[in-house]
N, C-alpha and C. Protein backbone atom coordinates (compact mmCIF):
# COMPACT_ATOMS: atom_id res chain seq x y z
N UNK A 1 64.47 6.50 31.38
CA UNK A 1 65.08 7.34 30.40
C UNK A 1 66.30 8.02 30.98
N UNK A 2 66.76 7.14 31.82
CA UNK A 2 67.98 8.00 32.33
C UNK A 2 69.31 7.10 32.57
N UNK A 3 70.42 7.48 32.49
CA UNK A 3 71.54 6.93 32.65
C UNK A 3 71.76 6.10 33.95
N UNK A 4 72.58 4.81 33.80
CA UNK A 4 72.21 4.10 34.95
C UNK A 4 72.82 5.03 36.52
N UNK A 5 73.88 5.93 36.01
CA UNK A 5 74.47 6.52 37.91
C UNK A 5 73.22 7.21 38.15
N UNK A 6 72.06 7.95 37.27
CA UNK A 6 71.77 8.61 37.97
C UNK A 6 70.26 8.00 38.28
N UNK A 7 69.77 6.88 38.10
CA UNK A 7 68.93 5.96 38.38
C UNK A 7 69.83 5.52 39.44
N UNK A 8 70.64 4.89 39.78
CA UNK A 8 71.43 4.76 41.45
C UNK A 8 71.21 5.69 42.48
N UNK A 9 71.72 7.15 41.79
CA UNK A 9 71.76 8.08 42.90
C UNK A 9 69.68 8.10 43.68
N UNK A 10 68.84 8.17 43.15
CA UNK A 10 67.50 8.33 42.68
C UNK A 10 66.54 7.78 42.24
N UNK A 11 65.96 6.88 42.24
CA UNK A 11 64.12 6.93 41.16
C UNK A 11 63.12 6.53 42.02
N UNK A 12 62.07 6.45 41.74
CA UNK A 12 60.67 6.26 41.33
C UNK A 12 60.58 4.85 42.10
N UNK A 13 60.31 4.79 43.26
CA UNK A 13 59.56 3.56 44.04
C UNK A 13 59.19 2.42 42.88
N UNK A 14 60.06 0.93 42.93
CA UNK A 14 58.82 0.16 41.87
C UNK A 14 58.99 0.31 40.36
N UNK A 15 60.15 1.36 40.12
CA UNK A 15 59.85 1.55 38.42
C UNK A 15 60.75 0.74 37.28
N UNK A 16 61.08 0.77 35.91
CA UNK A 16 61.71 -0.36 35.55
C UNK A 16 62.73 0.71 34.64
N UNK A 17 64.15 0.57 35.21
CA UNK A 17 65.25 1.30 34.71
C UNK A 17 65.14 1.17 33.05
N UNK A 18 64.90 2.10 32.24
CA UNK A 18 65.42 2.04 30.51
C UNK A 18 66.81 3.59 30.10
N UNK A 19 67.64 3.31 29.77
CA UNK A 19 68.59 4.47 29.60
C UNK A 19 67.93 4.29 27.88
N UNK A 20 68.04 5.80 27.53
CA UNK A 20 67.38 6.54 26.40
C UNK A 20 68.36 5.62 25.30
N UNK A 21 69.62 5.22 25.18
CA UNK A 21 70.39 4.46 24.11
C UNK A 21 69.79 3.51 23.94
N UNK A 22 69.17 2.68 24.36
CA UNK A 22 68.62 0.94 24.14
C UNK A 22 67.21 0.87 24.55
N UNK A 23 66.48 2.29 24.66
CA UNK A 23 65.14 2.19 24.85
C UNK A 23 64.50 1.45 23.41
N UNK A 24 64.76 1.60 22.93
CA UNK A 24 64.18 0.97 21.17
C UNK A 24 64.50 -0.67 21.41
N UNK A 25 65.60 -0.79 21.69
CA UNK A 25 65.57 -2.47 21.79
C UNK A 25 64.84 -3.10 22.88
N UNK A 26 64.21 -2.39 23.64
CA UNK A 26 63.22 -3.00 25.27
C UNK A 26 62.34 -2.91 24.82
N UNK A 27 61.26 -2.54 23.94
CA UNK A 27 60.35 -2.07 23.49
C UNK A 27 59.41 -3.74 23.81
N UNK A 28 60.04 -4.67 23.28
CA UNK A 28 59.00 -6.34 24.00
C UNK A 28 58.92 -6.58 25.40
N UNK A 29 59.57 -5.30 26.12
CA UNK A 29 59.39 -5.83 27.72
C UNK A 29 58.75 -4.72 28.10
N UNK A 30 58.07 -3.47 27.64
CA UNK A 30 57.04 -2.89 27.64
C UNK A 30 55.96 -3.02 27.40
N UNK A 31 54.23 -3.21 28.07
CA UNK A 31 53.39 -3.84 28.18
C UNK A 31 52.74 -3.20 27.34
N UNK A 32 52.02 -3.10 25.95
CA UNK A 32 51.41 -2.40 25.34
C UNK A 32 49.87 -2.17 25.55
N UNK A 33 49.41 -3.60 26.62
CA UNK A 33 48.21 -3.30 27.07
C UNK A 33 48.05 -2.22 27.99
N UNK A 34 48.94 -1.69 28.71
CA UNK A 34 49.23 -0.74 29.72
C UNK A 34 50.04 0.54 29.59
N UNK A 35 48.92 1.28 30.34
CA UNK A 35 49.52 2.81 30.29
C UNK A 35 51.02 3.07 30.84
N UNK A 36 51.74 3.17 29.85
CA UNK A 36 53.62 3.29 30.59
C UNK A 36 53.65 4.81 30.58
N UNK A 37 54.76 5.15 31.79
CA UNK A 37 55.26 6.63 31.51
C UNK A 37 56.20 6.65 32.26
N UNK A 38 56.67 7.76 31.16
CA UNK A 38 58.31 7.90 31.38
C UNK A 38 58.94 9.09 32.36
N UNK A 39 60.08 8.61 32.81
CA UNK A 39 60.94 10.08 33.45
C UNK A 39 62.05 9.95 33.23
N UNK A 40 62.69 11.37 33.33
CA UNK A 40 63.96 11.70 33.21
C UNK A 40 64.47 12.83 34.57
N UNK A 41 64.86 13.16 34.37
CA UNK A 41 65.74 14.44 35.75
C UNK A 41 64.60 15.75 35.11
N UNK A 42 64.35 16.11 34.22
CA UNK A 42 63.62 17.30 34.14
C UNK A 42 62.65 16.91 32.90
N UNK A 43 62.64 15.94 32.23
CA UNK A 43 61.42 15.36 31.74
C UNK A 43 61.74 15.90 30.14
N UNK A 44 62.70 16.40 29.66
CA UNK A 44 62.84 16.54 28.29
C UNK A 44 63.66 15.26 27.55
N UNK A 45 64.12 14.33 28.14
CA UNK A 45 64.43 12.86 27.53
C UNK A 45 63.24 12.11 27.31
N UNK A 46 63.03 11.78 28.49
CA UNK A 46 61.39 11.28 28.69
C UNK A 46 60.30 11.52 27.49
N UNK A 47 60.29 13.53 27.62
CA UNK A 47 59.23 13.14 26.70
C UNK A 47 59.50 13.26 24.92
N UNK A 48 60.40 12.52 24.68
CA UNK A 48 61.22 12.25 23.32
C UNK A 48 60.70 10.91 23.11
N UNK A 49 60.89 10.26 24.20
CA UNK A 49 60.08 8.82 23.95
C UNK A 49 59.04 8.52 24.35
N UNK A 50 58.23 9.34 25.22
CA UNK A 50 56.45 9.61 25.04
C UNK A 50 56.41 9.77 23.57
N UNK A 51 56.95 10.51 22.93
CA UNK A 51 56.31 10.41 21.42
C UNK A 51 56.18 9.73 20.70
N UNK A 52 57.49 9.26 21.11
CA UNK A 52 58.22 7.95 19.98
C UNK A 52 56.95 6.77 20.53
N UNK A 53 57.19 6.61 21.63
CA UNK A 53 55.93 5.37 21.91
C UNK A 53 54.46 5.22 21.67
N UNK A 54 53.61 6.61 21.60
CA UNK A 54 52.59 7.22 21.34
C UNK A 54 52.42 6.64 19.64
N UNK A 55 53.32 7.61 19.11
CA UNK A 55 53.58 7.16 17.64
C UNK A 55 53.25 5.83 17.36
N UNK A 56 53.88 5.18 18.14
CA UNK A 56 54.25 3.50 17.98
C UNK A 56 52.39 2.54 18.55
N UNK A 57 51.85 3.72 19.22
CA UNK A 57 50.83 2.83 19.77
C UNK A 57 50.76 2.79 20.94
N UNK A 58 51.67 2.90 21.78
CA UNK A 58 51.35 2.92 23.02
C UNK A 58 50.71 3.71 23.83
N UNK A 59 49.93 3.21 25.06
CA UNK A 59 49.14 4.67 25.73
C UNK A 59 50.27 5.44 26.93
N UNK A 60 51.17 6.23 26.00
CA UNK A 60 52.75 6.89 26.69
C UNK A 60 52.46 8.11 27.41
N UNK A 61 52.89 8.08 28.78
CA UNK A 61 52.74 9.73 29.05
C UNK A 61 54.23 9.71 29.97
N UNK A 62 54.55 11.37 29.58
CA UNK A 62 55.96 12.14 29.94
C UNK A 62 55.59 12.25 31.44
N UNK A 63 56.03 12.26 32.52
CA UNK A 63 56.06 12.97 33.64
C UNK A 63 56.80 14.45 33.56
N UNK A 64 55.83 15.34 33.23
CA UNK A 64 56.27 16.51 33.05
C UNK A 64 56.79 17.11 34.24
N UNK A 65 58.10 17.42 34.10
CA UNK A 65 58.93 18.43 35.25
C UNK A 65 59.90 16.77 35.39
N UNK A 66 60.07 15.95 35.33
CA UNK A 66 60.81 14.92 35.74
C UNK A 66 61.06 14.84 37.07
N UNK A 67 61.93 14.14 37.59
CA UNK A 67 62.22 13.89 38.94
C UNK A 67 62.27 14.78 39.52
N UNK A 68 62.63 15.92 38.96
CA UNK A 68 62.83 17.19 39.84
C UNK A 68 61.32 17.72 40.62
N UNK A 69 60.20 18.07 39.45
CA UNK A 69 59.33 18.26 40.25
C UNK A 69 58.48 16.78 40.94
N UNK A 70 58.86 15.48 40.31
CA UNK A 70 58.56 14.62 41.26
C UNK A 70 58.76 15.02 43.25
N UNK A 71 60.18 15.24 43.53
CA UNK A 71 60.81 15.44 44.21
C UNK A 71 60.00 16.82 45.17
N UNK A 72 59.86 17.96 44.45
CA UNK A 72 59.67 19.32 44.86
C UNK A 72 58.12 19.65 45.09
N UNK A 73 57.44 18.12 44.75
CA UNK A 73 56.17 17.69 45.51
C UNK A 73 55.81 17.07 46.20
N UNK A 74 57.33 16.93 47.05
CA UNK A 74 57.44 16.17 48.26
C UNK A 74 57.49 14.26 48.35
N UNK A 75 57.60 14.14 47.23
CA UNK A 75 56.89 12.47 46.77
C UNK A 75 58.83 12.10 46.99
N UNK A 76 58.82 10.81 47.70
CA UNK A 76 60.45 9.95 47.99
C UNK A 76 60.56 9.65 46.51
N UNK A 77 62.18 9.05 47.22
CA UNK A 77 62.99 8.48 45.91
C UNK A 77 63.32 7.35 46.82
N UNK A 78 63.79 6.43 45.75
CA UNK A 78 64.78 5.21 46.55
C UNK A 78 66.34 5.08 46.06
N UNK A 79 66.91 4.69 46.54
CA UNK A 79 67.08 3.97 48.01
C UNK A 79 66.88 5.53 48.82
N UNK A 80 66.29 4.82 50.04
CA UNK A 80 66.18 5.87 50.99
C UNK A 80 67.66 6.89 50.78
N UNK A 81 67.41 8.07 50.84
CA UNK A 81 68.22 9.20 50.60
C UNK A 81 68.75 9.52 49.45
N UNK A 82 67.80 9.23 48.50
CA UNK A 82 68.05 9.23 47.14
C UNK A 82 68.43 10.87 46.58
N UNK A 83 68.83 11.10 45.64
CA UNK A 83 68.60 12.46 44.94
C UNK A 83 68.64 12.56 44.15
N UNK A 84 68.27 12.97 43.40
CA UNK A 84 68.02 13.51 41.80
C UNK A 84 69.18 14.22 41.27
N UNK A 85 70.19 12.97 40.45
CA UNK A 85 71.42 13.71 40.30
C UNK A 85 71.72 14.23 39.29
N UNK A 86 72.77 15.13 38.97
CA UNK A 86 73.07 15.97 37.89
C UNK A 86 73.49 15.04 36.26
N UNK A 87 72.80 15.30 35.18
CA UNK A 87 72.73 14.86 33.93
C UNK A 87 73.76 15.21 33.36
């Protein structure tokens, strides 16, 4: 749920880049048998489309606090020296 510079600067070990504009058209490369969840830099994009997906059926959860408190619980980013950049 985040813009591609700041998915560069930052993310989530393993995760699968969606920017919030064309999240609706990825929706067939999201596994509906499987629990997906979303992030953003502070988790209020994110959880816009926890709803939207919930709504839709899916089992969606927000990472509440987004990368930030990802980050401020000590948990990495990639590429090594990643940071959680400004939105």
């Amino acid at each position: 749920m985040r813009e591609r510079y700041e998915h560069d600067a930052g993310h989530i070990p393993g995760d699968a880049h969606l920017d919030m504009q064309h999240v609706a058209l990825r929706t067939d490369s999201i596994d509906k048998e499987r629990p997906v969840v979303f992030y953003c830099r502070a988790g209020i994009r994110s959880g816009m489309a926890t709803e939207a997906f919930r709504a839709a059926g899916w089992d969606a959860y927000n990472l509440r606090g987004g990368l930030i408190a990802w980050t401020e619980y000590g948990e990495m980013l990639e590429p090594t020296g990643g940071i959680v950049a400004e939105h």
